[in-house]
C-alpha atoms as a PDB file:
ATOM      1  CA  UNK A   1     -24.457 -63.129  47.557  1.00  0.00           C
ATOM      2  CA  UNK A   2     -23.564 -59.930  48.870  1.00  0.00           C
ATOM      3  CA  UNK A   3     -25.783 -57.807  51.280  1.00  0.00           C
ATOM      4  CA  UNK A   4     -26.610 -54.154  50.921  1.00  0.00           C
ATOM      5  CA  UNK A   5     -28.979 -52.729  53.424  1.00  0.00           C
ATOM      6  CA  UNK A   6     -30.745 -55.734  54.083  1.00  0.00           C
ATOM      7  CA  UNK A   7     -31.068 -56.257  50.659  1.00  0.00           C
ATOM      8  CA  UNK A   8     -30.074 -58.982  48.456  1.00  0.00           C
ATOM      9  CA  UNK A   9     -27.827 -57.603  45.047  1.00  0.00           C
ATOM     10  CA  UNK A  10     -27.766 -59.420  42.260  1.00  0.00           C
ATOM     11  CA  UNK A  11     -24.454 -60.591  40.484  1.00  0.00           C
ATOM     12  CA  UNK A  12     -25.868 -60.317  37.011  1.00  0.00           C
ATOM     13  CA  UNK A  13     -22.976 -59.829  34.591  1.00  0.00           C
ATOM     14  CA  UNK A  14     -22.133 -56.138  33.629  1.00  0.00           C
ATOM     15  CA  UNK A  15     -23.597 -54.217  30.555  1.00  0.00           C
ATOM     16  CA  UNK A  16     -23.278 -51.381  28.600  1.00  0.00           C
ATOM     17  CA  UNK A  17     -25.310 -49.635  26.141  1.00  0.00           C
ATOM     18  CA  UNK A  18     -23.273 -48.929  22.960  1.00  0.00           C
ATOM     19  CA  UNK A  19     -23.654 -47.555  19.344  1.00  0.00           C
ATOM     20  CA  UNK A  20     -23.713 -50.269  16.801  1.00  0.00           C
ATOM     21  CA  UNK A  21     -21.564 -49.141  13.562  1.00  0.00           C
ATOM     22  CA  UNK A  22     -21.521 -51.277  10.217  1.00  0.00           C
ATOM     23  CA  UNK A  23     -18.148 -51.993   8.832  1.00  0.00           C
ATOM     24  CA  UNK A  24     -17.772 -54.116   5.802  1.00  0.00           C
ATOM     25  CA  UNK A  25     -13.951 -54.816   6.995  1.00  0.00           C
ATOM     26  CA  UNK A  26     -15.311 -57.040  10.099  1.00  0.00           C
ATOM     27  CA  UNK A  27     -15.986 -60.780   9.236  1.00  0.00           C
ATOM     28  CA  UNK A  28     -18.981 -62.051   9.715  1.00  0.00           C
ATOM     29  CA  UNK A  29     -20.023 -63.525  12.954  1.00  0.00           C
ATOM     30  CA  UNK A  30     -17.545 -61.285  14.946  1.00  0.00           C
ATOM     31  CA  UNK A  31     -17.734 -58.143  16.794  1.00  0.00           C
ATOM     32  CA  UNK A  32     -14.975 -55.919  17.173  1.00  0.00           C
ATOM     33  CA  UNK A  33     -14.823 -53.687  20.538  1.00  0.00           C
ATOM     34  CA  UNK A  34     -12.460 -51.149  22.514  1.00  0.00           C
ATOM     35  CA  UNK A  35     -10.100 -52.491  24.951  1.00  0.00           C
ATOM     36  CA  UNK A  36     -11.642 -50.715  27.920  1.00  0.00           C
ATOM     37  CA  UNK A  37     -15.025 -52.167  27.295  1.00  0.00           C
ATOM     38  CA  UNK A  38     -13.900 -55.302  26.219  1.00  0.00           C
ATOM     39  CA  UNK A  39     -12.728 -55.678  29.877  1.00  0.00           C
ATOM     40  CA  UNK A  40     -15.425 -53.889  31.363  1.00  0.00           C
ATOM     41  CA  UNK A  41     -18.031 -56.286  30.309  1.00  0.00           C
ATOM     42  CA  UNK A  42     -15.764 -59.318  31.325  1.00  0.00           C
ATOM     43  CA  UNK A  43     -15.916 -60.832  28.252  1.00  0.00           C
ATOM     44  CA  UNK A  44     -14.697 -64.250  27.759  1.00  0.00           C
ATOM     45  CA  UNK A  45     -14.868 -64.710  23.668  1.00  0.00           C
ATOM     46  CA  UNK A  46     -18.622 -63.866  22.780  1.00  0.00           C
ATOM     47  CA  UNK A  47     -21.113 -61.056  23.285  1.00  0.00           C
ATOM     48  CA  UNK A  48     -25.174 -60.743  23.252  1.00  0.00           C
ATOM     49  CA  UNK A  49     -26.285 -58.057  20.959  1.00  0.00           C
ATOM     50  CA  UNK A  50     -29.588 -57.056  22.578  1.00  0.00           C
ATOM     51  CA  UNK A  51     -31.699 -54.126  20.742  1.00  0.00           C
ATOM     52  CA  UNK A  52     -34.967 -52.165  22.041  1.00  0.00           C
ATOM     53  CA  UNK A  53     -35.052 -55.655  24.273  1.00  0.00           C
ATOM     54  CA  UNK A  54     -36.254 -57.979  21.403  1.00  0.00           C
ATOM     55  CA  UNK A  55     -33.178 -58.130  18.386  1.00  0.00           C
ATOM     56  CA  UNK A  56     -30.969 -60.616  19.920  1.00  0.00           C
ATOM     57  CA  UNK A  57     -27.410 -61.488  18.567  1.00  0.00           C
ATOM     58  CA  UNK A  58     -24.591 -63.426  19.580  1.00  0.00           C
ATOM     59  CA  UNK A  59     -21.103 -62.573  18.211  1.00  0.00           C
ATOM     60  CA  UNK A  60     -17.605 -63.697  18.697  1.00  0.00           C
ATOM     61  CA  UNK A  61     -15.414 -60.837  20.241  1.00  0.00           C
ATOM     62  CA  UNK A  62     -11.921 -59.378  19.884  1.00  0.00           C
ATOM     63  CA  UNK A  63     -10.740 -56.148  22.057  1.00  0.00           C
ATOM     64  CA  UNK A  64      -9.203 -53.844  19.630  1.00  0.00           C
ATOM     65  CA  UNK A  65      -7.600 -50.423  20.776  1.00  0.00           C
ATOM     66  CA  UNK A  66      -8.924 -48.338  17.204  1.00  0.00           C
ATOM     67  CA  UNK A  67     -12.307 -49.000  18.076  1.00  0.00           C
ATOM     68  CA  UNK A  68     -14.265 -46.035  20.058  1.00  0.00           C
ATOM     69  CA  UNK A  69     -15.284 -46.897  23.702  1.00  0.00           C
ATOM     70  CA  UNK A  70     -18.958 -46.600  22.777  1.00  0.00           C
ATOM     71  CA  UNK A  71     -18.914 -48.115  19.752  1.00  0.00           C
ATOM     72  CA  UNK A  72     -19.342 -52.055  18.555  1.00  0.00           C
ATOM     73  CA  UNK A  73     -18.380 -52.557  15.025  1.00  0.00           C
ATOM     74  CA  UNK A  74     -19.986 -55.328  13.288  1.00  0.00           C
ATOM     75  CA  UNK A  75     -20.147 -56.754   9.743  1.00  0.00           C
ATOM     76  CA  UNK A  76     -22.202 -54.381   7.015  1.00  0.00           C
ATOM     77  CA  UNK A  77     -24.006 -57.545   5.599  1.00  0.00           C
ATOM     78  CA  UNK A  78     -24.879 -59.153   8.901  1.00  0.00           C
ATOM     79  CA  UNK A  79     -26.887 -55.985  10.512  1.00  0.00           C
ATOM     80  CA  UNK A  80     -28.603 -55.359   7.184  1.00  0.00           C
ATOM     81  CA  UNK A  81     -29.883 -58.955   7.791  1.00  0.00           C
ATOM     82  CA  UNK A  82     -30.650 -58.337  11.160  1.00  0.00           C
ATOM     83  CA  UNK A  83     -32.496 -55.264  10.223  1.00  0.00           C
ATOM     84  CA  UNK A  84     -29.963 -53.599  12.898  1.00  0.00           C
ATOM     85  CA  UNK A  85     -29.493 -49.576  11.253  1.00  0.00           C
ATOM     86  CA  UNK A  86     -25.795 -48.266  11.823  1.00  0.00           C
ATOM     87  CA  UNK A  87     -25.715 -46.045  14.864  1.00  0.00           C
ATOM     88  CA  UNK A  88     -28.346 -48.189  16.416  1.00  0.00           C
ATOM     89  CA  UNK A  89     -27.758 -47.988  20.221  1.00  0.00           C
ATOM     90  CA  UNK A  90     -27.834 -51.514  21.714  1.00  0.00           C
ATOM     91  CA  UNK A  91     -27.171 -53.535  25.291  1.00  0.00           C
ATOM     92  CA  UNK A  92     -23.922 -55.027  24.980  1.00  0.00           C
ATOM     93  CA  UNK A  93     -23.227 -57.966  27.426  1.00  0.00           C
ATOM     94  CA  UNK A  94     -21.047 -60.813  27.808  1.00  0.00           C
ATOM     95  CA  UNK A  95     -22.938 -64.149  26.548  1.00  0.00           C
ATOM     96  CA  UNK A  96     -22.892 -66.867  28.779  1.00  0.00           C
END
């Protein structure tokens, strides 16, 4: 672990808070993300969905360059069953 003024940092993975959008073009169980976040976040295949800290979701990922930077798109049907509103702002992270 690294050391910052005495202090022990964690090495938590990184995360970003991004805007959910519905889009009934994305299969289900996939997430579709912007290249530059897609590395960002390190991920390695899935993400963790994580809304208002209790709406958890796990999705397989692909890095596409159409995509906005702060924007996830996900499948229309599968956020209506999540109760998950488009433009819902949510903790993106990779999922371990």
């Amino acid at each position: 672990m690294d050391t910052i003024g005495g202090g022990f940092v964690s090495q938590r993975p990184p995360e970003k808070r991004l805007r959910l959008r519905r889009r009934d073009e994305i299969d289900k169980g996939t997430a579709k993300l912007n290249s530059a976040a897609y590395k960002f976040l390190q991920i390695a295949g899935r993400i963790e969905v994580v809304v208002a800290g209790k709406k958890k979701l796990e999705l397989r990922a692909t890095s596409v360059p159409d995509v906005p930077e702060n924007e996830v798109w996900i499948n229309t049907d599968e956020m209506k069953v999540q109760g998950l509103s488009d433009n819902s702002i949510a903790t993106i992270r990779n999922a371990c």
